[in-house]
C-alpha atoms as a PDB file:
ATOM      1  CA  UNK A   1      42.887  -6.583  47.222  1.00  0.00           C
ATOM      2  CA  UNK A   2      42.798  -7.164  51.199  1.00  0.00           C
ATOM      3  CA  UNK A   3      41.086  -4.565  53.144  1.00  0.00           C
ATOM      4  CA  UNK A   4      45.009  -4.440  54.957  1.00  0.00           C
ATOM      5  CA  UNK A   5      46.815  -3.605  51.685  1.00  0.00           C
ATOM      6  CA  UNK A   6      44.032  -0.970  50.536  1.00  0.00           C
ATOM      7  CA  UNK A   7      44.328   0.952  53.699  1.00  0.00           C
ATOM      8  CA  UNK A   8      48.203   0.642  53.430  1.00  0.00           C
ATOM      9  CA  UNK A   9      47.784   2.568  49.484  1.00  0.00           C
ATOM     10  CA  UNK A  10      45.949   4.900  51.473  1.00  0.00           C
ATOM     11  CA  UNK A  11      48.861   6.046  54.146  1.00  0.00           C
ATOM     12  CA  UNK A  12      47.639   3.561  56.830  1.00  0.00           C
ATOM     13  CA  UNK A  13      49.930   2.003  59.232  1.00  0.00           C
ATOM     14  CA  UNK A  14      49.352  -1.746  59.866  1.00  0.00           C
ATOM     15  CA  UNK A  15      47.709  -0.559  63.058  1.00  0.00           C
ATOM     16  CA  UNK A  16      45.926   2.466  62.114  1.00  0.00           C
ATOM     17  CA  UNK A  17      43.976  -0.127  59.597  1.00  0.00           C
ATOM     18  CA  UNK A  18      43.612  -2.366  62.290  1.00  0.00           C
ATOM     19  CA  UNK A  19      41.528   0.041  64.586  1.00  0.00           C
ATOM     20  CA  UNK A  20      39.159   1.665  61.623  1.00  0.00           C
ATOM     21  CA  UNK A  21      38.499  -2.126  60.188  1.00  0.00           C
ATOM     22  CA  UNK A  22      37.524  -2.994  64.171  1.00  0.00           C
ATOM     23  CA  UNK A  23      35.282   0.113  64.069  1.00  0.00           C
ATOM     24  CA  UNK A  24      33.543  -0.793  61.328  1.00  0.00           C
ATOM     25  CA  UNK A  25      32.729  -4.407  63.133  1.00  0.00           C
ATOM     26  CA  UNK A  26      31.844  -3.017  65.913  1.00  0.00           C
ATOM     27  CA  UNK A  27      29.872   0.257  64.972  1.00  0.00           C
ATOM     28  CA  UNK A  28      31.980   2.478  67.563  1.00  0.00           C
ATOM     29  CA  UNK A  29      33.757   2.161  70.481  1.00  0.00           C
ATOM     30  CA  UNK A  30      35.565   3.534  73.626  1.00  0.00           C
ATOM     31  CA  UNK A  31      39.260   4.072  73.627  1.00  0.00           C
ATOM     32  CA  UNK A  32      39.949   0.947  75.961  1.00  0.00           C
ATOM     33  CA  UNK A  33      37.602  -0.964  74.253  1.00  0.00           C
ATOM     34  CA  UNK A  34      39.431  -0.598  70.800  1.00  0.00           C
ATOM     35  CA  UNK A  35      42.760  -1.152  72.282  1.00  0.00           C
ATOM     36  CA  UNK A  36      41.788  -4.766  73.494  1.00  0.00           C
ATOM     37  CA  UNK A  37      39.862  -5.524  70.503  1.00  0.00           C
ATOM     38  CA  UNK A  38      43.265  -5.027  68.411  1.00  0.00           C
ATOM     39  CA  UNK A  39      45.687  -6.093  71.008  1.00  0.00           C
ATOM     40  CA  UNK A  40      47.388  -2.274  71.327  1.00  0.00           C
ATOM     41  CA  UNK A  41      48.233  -0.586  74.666  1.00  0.00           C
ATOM     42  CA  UNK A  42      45.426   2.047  75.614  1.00  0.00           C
ATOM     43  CA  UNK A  43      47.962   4.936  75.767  1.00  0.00           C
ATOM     44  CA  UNK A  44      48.992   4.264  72.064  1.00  0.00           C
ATOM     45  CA  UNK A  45      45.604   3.559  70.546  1.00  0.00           C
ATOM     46  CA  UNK A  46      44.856   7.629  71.603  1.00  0.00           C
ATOM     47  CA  UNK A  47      47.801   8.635  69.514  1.00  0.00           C
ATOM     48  CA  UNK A  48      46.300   6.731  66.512  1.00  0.00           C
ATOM     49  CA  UNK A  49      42.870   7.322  66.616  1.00  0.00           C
ATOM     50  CA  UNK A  50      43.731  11.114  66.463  1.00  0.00           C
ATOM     51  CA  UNK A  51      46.165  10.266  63.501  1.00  0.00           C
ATOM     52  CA  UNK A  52      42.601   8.369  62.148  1.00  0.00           C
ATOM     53  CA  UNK A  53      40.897  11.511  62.766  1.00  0.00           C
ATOM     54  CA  UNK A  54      43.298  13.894  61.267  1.00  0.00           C
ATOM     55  CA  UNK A  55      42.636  11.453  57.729  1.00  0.00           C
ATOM     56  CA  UNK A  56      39.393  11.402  57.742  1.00  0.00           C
ATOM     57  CA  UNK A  57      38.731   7.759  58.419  1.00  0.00           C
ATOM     58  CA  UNK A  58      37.206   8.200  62.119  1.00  0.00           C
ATOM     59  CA  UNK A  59      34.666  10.884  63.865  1.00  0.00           C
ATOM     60  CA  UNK A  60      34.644  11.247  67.520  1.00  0.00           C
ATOM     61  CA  UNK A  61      31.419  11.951  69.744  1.00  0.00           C
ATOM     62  CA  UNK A  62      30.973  12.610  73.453  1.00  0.00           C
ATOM     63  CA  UNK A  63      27.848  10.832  75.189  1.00  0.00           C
ATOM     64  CA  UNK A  64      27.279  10.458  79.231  1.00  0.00           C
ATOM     65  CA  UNK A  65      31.027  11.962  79.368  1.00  0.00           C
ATOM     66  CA  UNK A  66      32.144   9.003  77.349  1.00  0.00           C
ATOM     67  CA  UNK A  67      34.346   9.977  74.443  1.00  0.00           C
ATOM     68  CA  UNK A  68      33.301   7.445  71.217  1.00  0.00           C
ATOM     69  CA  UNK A  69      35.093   6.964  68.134  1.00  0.00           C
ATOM     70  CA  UNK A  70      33.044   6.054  65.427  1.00  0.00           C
ATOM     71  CA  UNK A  71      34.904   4.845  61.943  1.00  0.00           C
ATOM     72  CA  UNK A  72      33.418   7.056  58.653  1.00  0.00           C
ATOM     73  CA  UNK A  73      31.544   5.060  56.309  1.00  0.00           C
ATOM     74  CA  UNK A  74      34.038   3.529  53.609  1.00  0.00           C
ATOM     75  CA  UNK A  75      32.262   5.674  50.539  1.00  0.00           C
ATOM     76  CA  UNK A  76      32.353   8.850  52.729  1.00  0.00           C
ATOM     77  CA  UNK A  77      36.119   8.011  53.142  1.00  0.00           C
ATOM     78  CA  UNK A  78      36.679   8.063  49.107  1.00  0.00           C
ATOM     79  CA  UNK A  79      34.837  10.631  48.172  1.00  0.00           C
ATOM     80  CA  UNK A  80      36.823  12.490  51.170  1.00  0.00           C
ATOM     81  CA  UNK A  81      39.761  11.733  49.120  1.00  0.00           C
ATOM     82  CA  UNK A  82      38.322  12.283  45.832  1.00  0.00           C
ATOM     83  CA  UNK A  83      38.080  15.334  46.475  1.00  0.00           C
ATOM     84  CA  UNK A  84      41.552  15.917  48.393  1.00  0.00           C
ATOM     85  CA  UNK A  85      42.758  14.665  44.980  1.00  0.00           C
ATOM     86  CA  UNK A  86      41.113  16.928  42.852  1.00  0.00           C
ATOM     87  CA  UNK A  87      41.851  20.020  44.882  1.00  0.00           C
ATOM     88  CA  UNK A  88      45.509  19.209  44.005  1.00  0.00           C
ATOM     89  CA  UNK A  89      44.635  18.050  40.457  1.00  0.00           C
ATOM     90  CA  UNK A  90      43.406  21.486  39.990  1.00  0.00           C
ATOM     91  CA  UNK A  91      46.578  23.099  41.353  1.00  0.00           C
ATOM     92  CA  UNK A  92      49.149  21.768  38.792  1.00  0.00           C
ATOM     93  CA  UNK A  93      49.187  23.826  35.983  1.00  0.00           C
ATOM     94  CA  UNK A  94      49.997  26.527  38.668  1.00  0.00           C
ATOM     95  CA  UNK A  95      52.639  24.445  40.442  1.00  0.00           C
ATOM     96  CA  UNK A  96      53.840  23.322  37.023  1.00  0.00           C
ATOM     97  CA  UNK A  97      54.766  27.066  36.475  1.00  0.00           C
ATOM     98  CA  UNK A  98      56.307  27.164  39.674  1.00  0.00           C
ATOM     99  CA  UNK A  99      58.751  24.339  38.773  1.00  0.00           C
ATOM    100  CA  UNK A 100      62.052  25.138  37.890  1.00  0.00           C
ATOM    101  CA  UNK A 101      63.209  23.986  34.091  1.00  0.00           C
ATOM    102  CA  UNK A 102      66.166  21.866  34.817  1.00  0.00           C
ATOM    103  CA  UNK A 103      68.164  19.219  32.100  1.00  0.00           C
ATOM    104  CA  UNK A 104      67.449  15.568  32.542  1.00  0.00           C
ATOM    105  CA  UNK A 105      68.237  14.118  36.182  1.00  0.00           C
ATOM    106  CA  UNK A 106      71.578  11.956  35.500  1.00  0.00           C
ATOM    107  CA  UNK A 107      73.276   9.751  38.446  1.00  0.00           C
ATOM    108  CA  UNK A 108      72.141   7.406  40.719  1.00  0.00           C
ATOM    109  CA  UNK A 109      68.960   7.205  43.193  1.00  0.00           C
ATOM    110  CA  UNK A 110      68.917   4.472  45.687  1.00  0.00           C
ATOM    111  CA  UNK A 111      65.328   3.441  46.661  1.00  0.00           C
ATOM    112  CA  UNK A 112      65.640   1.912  50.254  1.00  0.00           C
ATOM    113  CA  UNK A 113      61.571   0.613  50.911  1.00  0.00           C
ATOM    114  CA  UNK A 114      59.438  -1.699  49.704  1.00  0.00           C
ATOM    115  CA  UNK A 115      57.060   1.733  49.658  1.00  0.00           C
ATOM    116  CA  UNK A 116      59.691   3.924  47.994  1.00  0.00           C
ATOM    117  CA  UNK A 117      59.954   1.063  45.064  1.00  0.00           C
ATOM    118  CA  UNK A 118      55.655   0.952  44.653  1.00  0.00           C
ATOM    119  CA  UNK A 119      55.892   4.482  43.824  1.00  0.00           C
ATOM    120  CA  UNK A 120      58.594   4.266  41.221  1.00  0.00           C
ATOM    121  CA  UNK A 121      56.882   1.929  39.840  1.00  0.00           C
ATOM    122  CA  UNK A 122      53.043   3.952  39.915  1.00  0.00           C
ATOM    123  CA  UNK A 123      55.038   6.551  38.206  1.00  0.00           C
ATOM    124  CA  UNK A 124      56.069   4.477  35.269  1.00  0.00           C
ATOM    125  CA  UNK A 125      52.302   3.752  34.580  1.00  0.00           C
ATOM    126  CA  UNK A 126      51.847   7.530  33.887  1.00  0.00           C
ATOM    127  CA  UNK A 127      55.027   7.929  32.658  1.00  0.00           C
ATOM    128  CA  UNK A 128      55.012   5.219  29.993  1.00  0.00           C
ATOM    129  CA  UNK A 129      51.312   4.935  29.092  1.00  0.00           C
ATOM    130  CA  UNK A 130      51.414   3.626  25.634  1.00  0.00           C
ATOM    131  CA  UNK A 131      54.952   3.180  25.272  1.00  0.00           C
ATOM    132  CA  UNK A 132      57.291  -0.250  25.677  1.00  0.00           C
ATOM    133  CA  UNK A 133      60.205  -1.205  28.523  1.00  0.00           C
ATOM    134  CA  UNK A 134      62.645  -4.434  29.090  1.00  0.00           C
ATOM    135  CA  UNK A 135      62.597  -6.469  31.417  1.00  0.00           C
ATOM    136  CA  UNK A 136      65.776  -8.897  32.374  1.00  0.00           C
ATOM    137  CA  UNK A 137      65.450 -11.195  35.438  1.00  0.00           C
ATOM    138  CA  UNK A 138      63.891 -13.498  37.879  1.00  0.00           C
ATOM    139  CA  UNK A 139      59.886 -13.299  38.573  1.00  0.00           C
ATOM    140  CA  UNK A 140      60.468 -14.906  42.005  1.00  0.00           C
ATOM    141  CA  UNK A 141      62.731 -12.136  43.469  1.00  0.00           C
ATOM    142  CA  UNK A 142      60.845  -9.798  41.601  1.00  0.00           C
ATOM    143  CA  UNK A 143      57.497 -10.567  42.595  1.00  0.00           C
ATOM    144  CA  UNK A 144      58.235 -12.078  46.069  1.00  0.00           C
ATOM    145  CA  UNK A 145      58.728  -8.758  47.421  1.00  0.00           C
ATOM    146  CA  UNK A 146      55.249  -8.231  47.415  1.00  0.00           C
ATOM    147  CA  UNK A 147      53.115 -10.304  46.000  1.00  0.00           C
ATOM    148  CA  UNK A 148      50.013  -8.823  45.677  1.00  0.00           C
ATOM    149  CA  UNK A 149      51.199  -5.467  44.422  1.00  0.00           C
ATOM    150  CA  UNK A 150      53.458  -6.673  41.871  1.00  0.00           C
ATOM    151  CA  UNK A 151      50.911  -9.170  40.242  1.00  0.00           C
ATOM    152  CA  UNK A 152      48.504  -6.925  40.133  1.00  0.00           C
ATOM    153  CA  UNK A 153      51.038  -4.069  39.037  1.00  0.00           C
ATOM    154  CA  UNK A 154      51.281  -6.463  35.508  1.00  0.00           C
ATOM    155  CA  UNK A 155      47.556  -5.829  35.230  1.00  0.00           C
ATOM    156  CA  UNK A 156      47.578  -2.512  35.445  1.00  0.00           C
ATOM    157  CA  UNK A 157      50.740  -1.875  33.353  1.00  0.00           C
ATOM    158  CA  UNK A 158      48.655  -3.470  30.576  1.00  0.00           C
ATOM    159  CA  UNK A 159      45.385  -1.210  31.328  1.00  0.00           C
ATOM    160  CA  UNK A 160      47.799   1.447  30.849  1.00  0.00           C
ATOM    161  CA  UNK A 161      48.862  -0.365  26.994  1.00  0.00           C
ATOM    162  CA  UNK A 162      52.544  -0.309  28.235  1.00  0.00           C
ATOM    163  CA  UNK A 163      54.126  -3.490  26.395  1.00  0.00           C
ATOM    164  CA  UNK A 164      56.964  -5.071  27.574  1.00  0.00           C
ATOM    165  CA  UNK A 165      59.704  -7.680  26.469  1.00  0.00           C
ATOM    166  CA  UNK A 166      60.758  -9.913  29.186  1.00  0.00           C
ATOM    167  CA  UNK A 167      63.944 -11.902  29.561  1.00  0.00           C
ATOM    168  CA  UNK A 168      63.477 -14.539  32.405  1.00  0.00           C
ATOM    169  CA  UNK A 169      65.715 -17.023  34.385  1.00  0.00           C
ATOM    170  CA  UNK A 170      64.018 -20.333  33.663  1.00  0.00           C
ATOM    171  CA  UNK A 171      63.250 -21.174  37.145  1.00  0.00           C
ATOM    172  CA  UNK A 172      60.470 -18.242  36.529  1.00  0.00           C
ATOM    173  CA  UNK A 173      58.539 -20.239  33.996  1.00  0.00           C
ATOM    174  CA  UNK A 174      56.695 -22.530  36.705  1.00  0.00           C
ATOM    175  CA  UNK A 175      55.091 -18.364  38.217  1.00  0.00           C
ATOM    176  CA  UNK A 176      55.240 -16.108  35.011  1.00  0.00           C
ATOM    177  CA  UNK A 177      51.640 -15.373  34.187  1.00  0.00           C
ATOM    178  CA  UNK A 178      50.141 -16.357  30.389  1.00  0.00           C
ATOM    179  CA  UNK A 179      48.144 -14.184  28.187  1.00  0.00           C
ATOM    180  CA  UNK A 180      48.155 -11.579  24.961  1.00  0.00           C
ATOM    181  CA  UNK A 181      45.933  -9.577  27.125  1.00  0.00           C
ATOM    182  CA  UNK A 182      48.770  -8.822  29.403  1.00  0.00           C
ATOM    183  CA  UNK A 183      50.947  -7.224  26.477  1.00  0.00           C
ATOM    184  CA  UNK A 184      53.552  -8.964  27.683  1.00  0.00           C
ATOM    185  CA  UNK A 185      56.206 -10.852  25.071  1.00  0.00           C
ATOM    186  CA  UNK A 186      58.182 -13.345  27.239  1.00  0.00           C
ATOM    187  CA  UNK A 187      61.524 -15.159  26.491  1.00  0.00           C
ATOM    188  CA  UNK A 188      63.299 -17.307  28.538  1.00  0.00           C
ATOM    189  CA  UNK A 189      67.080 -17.855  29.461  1.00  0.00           C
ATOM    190  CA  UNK A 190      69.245 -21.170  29.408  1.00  0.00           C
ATOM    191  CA  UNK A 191      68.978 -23.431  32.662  1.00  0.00           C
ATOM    192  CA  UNK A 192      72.334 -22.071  33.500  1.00  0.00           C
ATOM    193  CA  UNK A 193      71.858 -18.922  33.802  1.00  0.00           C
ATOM    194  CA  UNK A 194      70.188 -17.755  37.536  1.00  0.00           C
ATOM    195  CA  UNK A 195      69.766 -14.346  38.688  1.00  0.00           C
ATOM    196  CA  UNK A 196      68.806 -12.962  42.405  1.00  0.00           C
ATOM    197  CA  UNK A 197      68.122  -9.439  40.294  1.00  0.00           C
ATOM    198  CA  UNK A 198      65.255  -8.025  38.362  1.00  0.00           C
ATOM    199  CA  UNK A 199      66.480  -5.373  35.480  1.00  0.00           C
ATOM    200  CA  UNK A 200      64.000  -2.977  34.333  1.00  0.00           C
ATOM    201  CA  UNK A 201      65.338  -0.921  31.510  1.00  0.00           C
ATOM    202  CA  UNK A 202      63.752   2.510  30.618  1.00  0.00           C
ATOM    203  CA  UNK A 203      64.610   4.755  27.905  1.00  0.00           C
ATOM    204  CA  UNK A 204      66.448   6.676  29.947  1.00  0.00           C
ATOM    205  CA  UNK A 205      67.372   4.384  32.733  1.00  0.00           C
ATOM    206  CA  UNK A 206      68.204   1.480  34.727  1.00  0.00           C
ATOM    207  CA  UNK A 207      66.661   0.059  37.860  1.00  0.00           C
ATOM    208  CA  UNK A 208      68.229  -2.866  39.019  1.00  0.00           C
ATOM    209  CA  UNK A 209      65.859  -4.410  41.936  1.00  0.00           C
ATOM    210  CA  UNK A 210      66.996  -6.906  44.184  1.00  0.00           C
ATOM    211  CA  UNK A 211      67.011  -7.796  48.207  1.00  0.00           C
ATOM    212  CA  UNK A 212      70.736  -8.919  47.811  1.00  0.00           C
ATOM    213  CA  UNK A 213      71.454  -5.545  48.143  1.00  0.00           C
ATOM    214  CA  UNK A 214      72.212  -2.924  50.650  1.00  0.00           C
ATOM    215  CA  UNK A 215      69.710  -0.593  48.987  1.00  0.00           C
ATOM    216  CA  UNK A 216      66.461  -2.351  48.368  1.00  0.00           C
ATOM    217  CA  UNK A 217      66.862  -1.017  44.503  1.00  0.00           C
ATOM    218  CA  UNK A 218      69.008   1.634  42.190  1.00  0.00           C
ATOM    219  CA  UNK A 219      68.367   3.785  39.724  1.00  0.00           C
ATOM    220  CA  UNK A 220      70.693   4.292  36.806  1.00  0.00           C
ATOM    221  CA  UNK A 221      70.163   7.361  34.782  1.00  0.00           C
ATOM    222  CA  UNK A 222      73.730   7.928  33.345  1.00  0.00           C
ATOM    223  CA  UNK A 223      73.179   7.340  28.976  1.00  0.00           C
ATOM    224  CA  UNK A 224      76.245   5.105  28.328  1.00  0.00           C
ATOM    225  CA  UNK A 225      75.304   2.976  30.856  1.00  0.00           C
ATOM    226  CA  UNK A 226      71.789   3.030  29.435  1.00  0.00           C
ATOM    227  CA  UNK A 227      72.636   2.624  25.930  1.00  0.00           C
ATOM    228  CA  UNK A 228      75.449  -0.659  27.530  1.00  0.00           C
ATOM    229  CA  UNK A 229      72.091  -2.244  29.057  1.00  0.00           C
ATOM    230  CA  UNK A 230      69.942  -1.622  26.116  1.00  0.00           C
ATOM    231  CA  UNK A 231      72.211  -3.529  23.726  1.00  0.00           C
ATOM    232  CA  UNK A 232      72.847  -6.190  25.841  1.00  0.00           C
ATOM    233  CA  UNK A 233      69.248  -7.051  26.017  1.00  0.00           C
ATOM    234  CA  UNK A 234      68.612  -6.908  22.161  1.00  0.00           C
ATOM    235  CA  UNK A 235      71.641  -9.267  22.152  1.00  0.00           C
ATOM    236  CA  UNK A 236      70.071 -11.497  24.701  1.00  0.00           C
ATOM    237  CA  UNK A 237      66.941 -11.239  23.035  1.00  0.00           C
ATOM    238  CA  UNK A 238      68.006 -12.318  19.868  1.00  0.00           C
ATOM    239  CA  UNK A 239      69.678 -15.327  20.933  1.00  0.00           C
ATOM    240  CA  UNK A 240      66.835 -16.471  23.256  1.00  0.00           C
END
């Protein structure tokens, strides 16, 4: 994974990771110095090295009435977070008592970001550990949205023994990705047949994922439109 894209999964904007990865380079710096190292005005690179501060990726020292930011050492920064994580690890069972009791969320949930959609989808790996989904679409639109997160979201959908049944356009078989070890079984559609869409069917709902439309993605949890999707694919399936 690029240093970029691993401070992003950490809450970094593309300019907060800019400044701590200069930091690091440079072992420390003055305010003015940093801002012409990453091409951001003076008066703004303040604002974010306070927001660097406030995460626990830089450290700020005075010497000769300079003020120096220094970036934290990259381990220091995870086990920062380590433990950030298992102060609210140890917290659910009480917030789990806290939570109301409520009937199965039914509707539909529009997901708007590229962000918004990698966190559906980091759900489903907890949510469907060791269970199976369908898949019905094209790998291109899929995938292009994000490369890098979505081929390695295959791996870890597999480290997490979730199988999956895949029904692809054709023009995917030049990009879809071979081996058992990716507990993937993959069929493909006639020629004919080309989709701009991605459909991920759940057991208890729909997300339809595509940039055609006004929402980046949609969640479908109403059942008869569930149980409509879910026999379409076996149909699909079976003919394929």
């Amino acid at each position: 994974m690029q240093p970029n894209v691993a401070m992003k999964e950490l809450g970094l904007t593309q300019q907060e990771s800019l400044i701590y990865l200069s930091l690091l380079k440079t072992g420390g710096n003055i305010a003015s110095n940093v801002a012409r190292e990453v091409g951001i005005k003076r008066t703004t690179v303040y604002a974010l090295l306070k927001c660097l501060a406030e995460k626990g990726f830089v450290t700020t020292y005075y010497r000769k009435s300079k003020q120096l930011f220094y970036a934290e050492k990259p381990m220091k920064v995870a086990n920062y977070y380590e433990r950030k994580l298992e102060a609210f690890t140890s917290m659910i069972p009480m917030l789990e008592s806290l939570e109301k009791k409520e009937t199965q969320k039914s509707g539909l949930r529009f997901i708007e970001t590229v962000e918004e959609l990698k966190r559906f989808y980091a759900g489903i790996l907890t949510e469907y550990k060791g269970k199976q989904y369908c898949v019905i679409g094209s790998a291109g639109a899929w995938e292009g949205l994000e490369p890098a997160f979505f081929i390695q979201y295959r791996k870890d959908r597999a480290k997490a023994k979730i199988k999956t049944r895949i029904l692809l356009t054709e023009e995917s078989r030049s990009i879809n990705p071979k081996g058992a070890e990716l507990l993937r079984s993959v069929k493909f559609l006639p020629e004919k047949y080309h989709f701009k869409s991605t459909i991920d069917i759940f057991g208890d709902r729909i997300l339809i994922v595509s940039p055609e439309l006004s929402s980046l993605a949609v969640v479908i949890a109403i059942p008869a439109m569930t149980d409509i999707f879910k026999g379409m694919f076996e149909m699909l399936w079976e003919q394929s």
